[in-house]
PDB file of N, CA and C in Angstrom:
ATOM      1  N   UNK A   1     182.796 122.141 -95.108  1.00  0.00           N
ATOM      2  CA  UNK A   1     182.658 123.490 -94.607  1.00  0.00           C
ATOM      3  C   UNK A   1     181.790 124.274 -95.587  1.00  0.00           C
ATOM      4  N   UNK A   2     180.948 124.944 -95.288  1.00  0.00           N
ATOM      5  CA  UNK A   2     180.367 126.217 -95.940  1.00  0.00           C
ATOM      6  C   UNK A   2     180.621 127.292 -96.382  1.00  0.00           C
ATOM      7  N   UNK A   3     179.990 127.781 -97.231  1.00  0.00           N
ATOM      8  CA  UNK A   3     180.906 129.587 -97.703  1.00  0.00           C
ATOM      9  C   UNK A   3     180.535 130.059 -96.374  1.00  0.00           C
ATOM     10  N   UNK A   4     179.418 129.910 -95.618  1.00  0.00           N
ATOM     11  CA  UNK A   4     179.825 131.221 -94.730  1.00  0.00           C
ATOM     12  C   UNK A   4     180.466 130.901 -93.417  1.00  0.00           C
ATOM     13  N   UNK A   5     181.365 129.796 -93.208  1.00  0.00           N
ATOM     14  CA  UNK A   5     182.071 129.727 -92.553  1.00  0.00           C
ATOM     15  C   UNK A   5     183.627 129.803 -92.530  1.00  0.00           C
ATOM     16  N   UNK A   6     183.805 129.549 -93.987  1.00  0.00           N
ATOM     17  CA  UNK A   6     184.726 129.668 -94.161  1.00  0.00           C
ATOM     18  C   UNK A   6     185.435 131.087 -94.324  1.00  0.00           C
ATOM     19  N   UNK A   7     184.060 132.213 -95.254  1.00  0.00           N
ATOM     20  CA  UNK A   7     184.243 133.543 -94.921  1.00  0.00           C
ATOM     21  C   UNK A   7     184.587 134.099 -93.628  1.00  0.00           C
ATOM     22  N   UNK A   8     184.079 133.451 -92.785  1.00  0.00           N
ATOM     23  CA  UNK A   8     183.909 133.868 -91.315  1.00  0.00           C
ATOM     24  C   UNK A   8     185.319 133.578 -90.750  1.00  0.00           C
ATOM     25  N   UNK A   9     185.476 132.286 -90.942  1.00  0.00           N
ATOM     26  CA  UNK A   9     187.137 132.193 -90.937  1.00  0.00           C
ATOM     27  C   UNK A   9     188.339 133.034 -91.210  1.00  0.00           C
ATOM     28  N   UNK A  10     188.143 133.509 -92.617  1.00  0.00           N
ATOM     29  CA  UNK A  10     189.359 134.339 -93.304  1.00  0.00           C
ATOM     30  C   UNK A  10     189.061 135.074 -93.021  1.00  0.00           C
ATOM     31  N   UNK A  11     187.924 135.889 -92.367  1.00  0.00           N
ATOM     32  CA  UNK A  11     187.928 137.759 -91.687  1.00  0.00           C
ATOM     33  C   UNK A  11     188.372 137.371 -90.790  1.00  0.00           C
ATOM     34  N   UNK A  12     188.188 136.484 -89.633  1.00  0.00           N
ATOM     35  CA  UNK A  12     189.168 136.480 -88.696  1.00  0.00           C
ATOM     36  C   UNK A  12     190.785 136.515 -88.824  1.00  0.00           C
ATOM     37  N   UNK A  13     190.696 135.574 -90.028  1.00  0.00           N
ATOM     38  CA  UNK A  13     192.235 135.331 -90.029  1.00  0.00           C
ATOM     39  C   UNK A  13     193.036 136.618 -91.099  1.00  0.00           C
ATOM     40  N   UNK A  14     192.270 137.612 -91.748  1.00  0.00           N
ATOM     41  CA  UNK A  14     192.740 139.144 -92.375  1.00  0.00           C
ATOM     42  C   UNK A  14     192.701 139.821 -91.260  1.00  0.00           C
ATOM     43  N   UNK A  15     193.527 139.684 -90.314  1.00  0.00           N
ATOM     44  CA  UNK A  15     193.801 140.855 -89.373  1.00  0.00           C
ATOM     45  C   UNK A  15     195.522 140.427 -88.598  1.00  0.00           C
ATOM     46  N   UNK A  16     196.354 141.208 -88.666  1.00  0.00           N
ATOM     47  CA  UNK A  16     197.841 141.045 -88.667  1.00  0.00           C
ATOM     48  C   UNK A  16     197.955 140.183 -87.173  1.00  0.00           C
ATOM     49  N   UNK A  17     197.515 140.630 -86.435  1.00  0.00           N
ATOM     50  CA  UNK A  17     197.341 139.997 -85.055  1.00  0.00           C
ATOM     51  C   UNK A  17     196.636 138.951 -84.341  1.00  0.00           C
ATOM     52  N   UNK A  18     195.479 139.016 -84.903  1.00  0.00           N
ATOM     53  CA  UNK A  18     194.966 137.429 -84.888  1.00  0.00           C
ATOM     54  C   UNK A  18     196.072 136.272 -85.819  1.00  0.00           C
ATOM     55  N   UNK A  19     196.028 136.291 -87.135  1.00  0.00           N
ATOM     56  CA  UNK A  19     197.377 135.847 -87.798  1.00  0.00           C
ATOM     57  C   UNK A  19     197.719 134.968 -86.573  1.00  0.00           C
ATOM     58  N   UNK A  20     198.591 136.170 -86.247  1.00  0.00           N
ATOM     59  CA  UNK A  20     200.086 135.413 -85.028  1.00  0.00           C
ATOM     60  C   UNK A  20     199.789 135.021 -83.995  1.00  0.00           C
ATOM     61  N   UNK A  21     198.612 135.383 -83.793  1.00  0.00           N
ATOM     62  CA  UNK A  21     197.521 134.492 -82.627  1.00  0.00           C
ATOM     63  C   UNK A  21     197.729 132.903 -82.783  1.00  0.00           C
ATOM     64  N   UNK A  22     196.766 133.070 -83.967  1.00  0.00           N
ATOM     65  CA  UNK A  22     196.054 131.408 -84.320  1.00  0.00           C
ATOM     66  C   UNK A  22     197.593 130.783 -84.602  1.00  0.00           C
ATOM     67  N   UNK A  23     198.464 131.331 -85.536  1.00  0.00           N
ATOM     68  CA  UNK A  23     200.159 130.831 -85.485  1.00  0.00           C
ATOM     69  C   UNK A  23     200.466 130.176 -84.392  1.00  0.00           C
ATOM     70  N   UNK A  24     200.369 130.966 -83.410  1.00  0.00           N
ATOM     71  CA  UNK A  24     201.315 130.827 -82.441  1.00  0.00           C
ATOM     72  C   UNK A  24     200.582 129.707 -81.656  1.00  0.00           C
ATOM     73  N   UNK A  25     199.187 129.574 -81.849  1.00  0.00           N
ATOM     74  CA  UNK A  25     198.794 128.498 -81.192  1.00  0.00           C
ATOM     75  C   UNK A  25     198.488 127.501 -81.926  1.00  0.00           C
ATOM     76  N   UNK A  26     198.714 127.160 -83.270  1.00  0.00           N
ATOM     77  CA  UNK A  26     199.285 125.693 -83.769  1.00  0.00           C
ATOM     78  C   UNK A  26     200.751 125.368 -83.716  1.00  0.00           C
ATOM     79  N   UNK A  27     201.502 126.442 -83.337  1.00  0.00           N
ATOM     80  CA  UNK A  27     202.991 125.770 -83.548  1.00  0.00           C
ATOM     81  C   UNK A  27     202.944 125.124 -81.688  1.00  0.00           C
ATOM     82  N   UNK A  28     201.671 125.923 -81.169  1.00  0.00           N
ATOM     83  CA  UNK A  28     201.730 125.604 -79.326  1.00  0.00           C
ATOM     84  C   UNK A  28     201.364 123.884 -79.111  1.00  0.00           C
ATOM     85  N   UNK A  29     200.964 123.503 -80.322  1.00  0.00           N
ATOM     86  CA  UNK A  29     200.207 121.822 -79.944  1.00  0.00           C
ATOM     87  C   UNK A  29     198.960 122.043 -79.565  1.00  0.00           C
ATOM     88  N   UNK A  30     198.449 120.456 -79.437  1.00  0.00           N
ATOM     89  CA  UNK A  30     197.415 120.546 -78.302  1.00  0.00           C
ATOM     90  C   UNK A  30     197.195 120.760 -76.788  1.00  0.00           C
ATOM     91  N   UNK A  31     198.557 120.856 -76.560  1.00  0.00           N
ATOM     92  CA  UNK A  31     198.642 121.245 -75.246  1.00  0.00           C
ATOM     93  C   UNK A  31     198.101 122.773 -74.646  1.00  0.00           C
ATOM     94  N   UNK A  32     198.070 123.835 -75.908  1.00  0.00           N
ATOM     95  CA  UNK A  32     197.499 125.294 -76.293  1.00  0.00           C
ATOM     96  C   UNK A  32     198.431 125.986 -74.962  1.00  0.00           C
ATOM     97  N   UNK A  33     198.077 127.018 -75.205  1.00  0.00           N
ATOM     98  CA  UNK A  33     198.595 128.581 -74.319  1.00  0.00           C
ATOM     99  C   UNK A  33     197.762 128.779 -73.584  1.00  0.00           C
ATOM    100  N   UNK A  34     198.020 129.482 -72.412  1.00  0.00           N
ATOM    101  CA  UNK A  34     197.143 130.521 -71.632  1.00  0.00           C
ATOM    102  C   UNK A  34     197.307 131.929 -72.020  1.00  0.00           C
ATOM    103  N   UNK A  35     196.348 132.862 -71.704  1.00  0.00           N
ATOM    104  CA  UNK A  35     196.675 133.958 -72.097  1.00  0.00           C
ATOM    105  C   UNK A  35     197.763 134.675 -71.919  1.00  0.00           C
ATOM    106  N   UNK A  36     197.981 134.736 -71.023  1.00  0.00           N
ATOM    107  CA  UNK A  36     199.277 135.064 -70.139  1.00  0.00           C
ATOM    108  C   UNK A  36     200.568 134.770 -71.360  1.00  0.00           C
ATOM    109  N   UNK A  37     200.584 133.456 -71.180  1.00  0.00           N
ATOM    110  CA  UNK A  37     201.506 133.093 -72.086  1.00  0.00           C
ATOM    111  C   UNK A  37     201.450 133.967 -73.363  1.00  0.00           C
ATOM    112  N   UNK A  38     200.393 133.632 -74.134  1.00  0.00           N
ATOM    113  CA  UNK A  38     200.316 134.306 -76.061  1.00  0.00           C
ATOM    114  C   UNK A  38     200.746 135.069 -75.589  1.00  0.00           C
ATOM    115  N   UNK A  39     200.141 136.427 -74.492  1.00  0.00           N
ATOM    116  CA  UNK A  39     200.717 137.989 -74.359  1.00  0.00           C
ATOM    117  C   UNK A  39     202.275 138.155 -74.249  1.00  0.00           C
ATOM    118  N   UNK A  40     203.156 137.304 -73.230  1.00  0.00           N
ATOM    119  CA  UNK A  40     204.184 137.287 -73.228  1.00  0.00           C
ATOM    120  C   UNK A  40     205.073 136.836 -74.517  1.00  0.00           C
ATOM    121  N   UNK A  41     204.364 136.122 -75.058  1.00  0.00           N
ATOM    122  CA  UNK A  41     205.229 135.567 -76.561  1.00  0.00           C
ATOM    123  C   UNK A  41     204.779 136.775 -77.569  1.00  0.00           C
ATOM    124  N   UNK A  42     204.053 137.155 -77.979  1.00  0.00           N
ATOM    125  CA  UNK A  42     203.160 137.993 -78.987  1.00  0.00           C
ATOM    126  C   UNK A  42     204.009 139.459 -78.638  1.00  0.00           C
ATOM    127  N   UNK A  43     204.113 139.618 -77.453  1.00  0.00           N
ATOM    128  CA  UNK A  43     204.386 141.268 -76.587  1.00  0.00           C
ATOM    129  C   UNK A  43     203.009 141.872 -77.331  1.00  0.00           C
ATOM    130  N   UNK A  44     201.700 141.464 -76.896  1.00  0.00           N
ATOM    131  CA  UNK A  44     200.823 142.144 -76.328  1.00  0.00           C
ATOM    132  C   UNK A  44     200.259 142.493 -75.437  1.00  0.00           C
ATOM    133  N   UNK A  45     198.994 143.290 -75.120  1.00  0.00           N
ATOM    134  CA  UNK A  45     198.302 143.622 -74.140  1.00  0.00           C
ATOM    135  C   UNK A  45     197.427 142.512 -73.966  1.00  0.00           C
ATOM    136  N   UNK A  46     197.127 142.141 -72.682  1.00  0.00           N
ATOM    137  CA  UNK A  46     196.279 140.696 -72.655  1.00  0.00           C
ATOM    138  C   UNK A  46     194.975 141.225 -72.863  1.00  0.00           C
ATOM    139  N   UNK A  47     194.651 142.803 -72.154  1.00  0.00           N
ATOM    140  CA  UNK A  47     192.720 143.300 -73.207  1.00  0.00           C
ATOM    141  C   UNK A  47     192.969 143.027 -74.803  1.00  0.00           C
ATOM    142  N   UNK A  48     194.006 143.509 -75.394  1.00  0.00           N
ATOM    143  CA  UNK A  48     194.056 143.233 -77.069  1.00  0.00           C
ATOM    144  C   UNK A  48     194.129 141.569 -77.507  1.00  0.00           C
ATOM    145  N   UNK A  49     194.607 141.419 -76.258  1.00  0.00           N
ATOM    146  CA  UNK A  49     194.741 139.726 -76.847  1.00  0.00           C
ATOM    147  C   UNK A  49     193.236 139.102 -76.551  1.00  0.00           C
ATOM    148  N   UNK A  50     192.595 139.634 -75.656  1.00  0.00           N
ATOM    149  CA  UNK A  50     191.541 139.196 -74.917  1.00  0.00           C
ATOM    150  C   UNK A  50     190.779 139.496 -75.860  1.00  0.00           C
ATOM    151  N   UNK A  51     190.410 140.351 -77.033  1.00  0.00           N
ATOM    152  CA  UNK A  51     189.441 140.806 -78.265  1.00  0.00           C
ATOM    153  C   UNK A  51     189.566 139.969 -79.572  1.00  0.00           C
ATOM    154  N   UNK A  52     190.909 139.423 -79.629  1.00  0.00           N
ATOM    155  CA  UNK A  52     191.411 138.846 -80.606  1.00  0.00           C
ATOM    156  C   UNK A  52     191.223 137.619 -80.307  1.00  0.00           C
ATOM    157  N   UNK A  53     191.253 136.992 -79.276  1.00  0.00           N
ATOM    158  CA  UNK A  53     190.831 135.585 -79.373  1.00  0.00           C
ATOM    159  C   UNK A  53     189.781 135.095 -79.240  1.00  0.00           C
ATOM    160  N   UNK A  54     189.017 135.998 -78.678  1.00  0.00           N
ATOM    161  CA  UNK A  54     187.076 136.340 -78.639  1.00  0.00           C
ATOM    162  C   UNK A  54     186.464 136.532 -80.430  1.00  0.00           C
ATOM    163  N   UNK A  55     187.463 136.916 -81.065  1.00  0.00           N
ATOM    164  CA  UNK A  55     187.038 136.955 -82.348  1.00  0.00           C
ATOM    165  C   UNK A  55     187.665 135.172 -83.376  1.00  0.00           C
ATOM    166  N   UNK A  56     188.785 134.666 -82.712  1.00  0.00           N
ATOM    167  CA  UNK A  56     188.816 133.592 -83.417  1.00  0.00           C
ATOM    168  C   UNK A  56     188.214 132.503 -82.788  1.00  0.00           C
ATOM    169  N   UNK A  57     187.865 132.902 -81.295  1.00  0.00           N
ATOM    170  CA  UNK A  57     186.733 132.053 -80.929  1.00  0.00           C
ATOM    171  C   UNK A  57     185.466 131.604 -81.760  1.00  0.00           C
ATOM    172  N   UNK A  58     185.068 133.077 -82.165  1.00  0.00           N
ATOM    173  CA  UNK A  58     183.410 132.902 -82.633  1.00  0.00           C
ATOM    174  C   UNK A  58     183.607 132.658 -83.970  1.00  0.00           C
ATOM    175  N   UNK A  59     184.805 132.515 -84.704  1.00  0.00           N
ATOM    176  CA  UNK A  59     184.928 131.727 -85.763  1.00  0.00           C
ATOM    177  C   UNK A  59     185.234 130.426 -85.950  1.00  0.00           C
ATOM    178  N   UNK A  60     185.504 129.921 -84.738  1.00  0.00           N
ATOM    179  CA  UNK A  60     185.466 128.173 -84.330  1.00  0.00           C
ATOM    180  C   UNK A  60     186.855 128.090 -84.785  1.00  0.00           C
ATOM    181  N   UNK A  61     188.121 129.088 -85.150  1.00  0.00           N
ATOM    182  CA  UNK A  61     189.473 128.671 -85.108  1.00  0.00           C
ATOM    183  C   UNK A  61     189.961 128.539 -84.056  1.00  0.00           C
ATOM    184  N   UNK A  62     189.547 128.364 -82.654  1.00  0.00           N
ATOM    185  CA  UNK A  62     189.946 128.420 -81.502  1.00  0.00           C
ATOM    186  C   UNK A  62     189.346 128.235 -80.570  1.00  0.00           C
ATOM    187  N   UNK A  63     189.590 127.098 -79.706  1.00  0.00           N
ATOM    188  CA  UNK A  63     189.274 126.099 -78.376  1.00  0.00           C
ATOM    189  C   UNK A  63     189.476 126.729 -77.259  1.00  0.00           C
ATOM    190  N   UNK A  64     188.628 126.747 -76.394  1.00  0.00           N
ATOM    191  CA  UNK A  64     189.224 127.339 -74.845  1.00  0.00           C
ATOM    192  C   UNK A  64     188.414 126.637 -73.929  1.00  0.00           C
ATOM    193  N   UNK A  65     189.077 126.341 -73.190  1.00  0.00           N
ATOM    194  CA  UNK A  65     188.819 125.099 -71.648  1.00  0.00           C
ATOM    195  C   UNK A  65     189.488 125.658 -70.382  1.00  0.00           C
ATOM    196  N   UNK A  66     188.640 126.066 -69.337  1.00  0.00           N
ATOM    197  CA  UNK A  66     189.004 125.878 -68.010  1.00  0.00           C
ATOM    198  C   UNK A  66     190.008 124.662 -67.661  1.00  0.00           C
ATOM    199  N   UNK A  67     191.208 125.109 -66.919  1.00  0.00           N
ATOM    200  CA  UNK A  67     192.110 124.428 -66.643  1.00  0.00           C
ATOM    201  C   UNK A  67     191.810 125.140 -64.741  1.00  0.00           C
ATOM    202  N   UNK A  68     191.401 124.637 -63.839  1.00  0.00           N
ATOM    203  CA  UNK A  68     191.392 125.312 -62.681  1.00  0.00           C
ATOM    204  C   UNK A  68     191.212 126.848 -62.536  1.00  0.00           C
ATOM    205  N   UNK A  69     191.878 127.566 -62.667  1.00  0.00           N
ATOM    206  CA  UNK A  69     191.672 129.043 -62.772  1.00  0.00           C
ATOM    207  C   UNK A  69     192.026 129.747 -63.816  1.00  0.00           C
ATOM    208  N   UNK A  70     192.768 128.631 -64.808  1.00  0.00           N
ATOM    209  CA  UNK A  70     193.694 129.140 -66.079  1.00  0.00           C
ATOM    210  C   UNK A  70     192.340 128.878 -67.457  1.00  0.00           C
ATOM    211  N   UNK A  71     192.515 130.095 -68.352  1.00  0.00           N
ATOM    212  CA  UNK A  71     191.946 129.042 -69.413  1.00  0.00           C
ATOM    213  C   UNK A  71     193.134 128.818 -70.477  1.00  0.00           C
ATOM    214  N   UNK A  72     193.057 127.811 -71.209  1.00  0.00           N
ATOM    215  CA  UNK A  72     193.739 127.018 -72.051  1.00  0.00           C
ATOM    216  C   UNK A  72     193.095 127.403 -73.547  1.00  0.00           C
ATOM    217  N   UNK A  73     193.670 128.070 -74.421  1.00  0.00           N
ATOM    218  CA  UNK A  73     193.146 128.189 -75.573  1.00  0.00           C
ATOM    219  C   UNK A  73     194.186 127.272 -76.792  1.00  0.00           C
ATOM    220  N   UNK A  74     193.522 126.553 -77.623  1.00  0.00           N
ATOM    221  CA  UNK A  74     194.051 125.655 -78.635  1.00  0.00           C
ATOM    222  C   UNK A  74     193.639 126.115 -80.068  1.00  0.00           C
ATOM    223  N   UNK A  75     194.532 125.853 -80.772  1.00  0.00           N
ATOM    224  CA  UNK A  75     193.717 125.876 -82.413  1.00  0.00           C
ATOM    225  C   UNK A  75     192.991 124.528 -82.654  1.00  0.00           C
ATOM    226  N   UNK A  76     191.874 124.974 -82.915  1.00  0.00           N
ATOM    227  CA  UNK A  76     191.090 124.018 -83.969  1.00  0.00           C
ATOM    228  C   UNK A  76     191.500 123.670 -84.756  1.00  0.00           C
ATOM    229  N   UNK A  77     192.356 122.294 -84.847  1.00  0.00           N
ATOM    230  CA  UNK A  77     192.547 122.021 -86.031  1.00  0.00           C
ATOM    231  C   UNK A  77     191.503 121.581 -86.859  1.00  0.00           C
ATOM    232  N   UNK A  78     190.805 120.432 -86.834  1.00  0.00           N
ATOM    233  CA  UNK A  78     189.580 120.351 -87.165  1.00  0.00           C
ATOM    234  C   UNK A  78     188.875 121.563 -88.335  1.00  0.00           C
ATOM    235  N   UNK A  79     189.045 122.473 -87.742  1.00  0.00           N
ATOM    236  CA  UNK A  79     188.199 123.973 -88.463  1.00  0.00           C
ATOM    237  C   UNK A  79     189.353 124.248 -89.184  1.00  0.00           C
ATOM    238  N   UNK A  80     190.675 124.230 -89.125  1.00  0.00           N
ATOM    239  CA  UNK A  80     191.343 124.912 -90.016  1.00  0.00           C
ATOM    240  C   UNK A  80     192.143 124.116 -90.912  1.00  0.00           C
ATOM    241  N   UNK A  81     191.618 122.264 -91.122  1.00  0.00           N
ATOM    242  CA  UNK A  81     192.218 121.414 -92.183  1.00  0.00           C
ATOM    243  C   UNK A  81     190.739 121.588 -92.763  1.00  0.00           C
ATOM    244  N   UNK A  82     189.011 122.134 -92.347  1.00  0.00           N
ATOM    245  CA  UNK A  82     188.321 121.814 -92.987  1.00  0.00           C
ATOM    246  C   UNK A  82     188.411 123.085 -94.026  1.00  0.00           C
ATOM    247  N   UNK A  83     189.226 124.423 -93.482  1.00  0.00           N
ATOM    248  CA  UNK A  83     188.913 125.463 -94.711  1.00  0.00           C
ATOM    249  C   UNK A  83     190.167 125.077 -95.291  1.00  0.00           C
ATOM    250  N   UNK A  84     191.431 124.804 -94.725  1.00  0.00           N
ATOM    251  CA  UNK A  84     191.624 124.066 -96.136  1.00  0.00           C
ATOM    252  C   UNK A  84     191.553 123.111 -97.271  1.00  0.00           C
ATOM    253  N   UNK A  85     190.541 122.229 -96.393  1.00  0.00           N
ATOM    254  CA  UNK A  85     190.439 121.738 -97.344  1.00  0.00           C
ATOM    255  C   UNK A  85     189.174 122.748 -98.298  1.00  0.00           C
ATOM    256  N   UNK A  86     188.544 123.226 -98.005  1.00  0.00           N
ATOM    257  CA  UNK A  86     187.439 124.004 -98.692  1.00  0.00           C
ATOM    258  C   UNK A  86     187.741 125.070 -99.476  1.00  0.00           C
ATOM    259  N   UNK A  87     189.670 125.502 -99.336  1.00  0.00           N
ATOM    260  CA  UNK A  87     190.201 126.069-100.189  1.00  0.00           C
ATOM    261  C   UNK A  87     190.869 125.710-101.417  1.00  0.00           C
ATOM    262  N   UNK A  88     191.039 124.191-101.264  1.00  0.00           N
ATOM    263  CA  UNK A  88     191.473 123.717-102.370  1.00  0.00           C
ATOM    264  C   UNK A  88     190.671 122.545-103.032  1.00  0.00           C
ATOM    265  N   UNK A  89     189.917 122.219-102.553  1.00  0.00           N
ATOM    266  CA  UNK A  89     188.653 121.342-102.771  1.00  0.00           C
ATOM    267  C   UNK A  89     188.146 121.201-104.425  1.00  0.00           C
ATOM    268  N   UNK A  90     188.391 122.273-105.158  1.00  0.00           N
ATOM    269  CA  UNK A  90     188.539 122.200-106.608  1.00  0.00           C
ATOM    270  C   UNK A  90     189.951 122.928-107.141  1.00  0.00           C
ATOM    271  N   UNK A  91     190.806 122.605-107.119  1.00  0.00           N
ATOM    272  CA  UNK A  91     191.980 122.831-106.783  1.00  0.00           C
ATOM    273  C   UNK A  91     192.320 121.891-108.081  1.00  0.00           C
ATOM    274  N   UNK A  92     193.096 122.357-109.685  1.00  0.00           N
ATOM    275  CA  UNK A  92     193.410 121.451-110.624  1.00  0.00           C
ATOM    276  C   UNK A  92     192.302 120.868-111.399  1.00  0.00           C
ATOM    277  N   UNK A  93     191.351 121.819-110.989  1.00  0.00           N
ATOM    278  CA  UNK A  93     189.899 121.391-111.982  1.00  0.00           C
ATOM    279  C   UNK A  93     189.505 119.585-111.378  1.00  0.00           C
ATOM    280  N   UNK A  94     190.128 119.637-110.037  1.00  0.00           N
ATOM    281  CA  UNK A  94     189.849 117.573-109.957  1.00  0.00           C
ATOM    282  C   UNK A  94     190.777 116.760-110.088  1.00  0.00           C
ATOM    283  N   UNK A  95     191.656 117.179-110.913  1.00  0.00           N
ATOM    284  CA  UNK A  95     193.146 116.189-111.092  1.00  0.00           C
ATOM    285  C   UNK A  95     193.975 116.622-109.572  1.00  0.00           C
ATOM    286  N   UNK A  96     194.802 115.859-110.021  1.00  0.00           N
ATOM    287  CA  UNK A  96     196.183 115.865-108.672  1.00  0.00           C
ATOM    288  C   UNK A  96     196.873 116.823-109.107  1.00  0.00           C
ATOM    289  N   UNK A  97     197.324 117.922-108.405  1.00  0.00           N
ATOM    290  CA  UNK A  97     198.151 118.268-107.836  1.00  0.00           C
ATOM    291  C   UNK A  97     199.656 118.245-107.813  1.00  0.00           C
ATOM    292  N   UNK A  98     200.622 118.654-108.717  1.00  0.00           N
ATOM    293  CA  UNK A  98     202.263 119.012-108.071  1.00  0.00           C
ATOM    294  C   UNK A  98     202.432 119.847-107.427  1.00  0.00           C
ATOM    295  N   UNK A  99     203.145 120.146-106.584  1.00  0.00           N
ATOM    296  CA  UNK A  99     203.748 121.021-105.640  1.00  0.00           C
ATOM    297  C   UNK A  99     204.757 121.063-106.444  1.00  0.00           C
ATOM    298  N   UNK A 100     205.239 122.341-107.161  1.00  0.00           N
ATOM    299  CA  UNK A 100     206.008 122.977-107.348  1.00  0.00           C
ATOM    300  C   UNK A 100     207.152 123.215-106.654  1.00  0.00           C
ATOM    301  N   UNK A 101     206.848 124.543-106.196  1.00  0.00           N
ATOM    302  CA  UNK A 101     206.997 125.106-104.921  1.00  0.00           C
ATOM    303  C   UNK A 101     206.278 125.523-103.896  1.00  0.00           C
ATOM    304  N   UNK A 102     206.820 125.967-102.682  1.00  0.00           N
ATOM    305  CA  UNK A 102     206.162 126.019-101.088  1.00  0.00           C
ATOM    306  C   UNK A 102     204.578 126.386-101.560  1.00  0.00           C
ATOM    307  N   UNK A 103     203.621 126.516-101.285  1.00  0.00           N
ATOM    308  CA  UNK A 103     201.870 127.131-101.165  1.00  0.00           C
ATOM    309  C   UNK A 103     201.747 127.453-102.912  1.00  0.00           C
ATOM    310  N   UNK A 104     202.772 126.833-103.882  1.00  0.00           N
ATOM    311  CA  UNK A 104     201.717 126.716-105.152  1.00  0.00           C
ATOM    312  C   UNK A 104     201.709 125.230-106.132  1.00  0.00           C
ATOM    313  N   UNK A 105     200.707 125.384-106.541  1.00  0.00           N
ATOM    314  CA  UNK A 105     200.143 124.366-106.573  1.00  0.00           C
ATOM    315  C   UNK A 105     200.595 124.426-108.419  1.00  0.00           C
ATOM    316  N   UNK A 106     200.798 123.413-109.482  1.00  0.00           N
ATOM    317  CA  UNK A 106     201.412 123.548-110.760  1.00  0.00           C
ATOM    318  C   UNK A 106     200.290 122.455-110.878  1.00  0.00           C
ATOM    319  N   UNK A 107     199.375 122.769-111.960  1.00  0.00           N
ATOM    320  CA  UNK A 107     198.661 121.925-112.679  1.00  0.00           C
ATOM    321  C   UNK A 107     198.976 121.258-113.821  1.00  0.00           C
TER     322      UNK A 107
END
């Protein structure tokens, strides 16, 4: 991954509601949500949801496919094991890694 994709990534993902977006559609599988659905789980407006996933769209954190009249939106995983990995990629100066505890890393 690139710096400026990965930038592009984390502005999408610094906003409280996208967040629980892209969340809610990796804990969804690959099977992904329809809009309908996120709005009903999220308790949003489907125009607010409809801006928010137009924005993790164009950051490639998020898949969307015509299903007949439905669209189907998925997380990219792909895009979001490559910024992490591009977040920890020098991570321990190169050595391995303990996990401590949960998201830190003990060199």
């Amino acid at each position: 991954m690139h710096e400026d994709s990965a930038v592009s990534a984390l502005a999408a993902l610094a906003h409280a509601q996208r967040l629980r977006v892209f969340r809610a559609l990796v804990v969804a599988g690959t099977g992904g949500l329809t809009p309908s659905q996120l709005a009903d789980q999220l308790e949003v407006s489907r125009s607010n949801l409809s801006f928010h996933l137009k924005e993790l769209a164009t950051a490639g954190l998020v898949s969307v496919e015509q299903q007949g009249r439905n669209l189907i939106y998925r997380a990219a995983y792909d895009q979001m094991n490559a910024l992490l990995g591009y977040l920890t990629e020098h991570c321990c100066a190169g050595g391995d890694c303990v996990v401590s505890e949960p998201l830190r890393c003990s060199c």
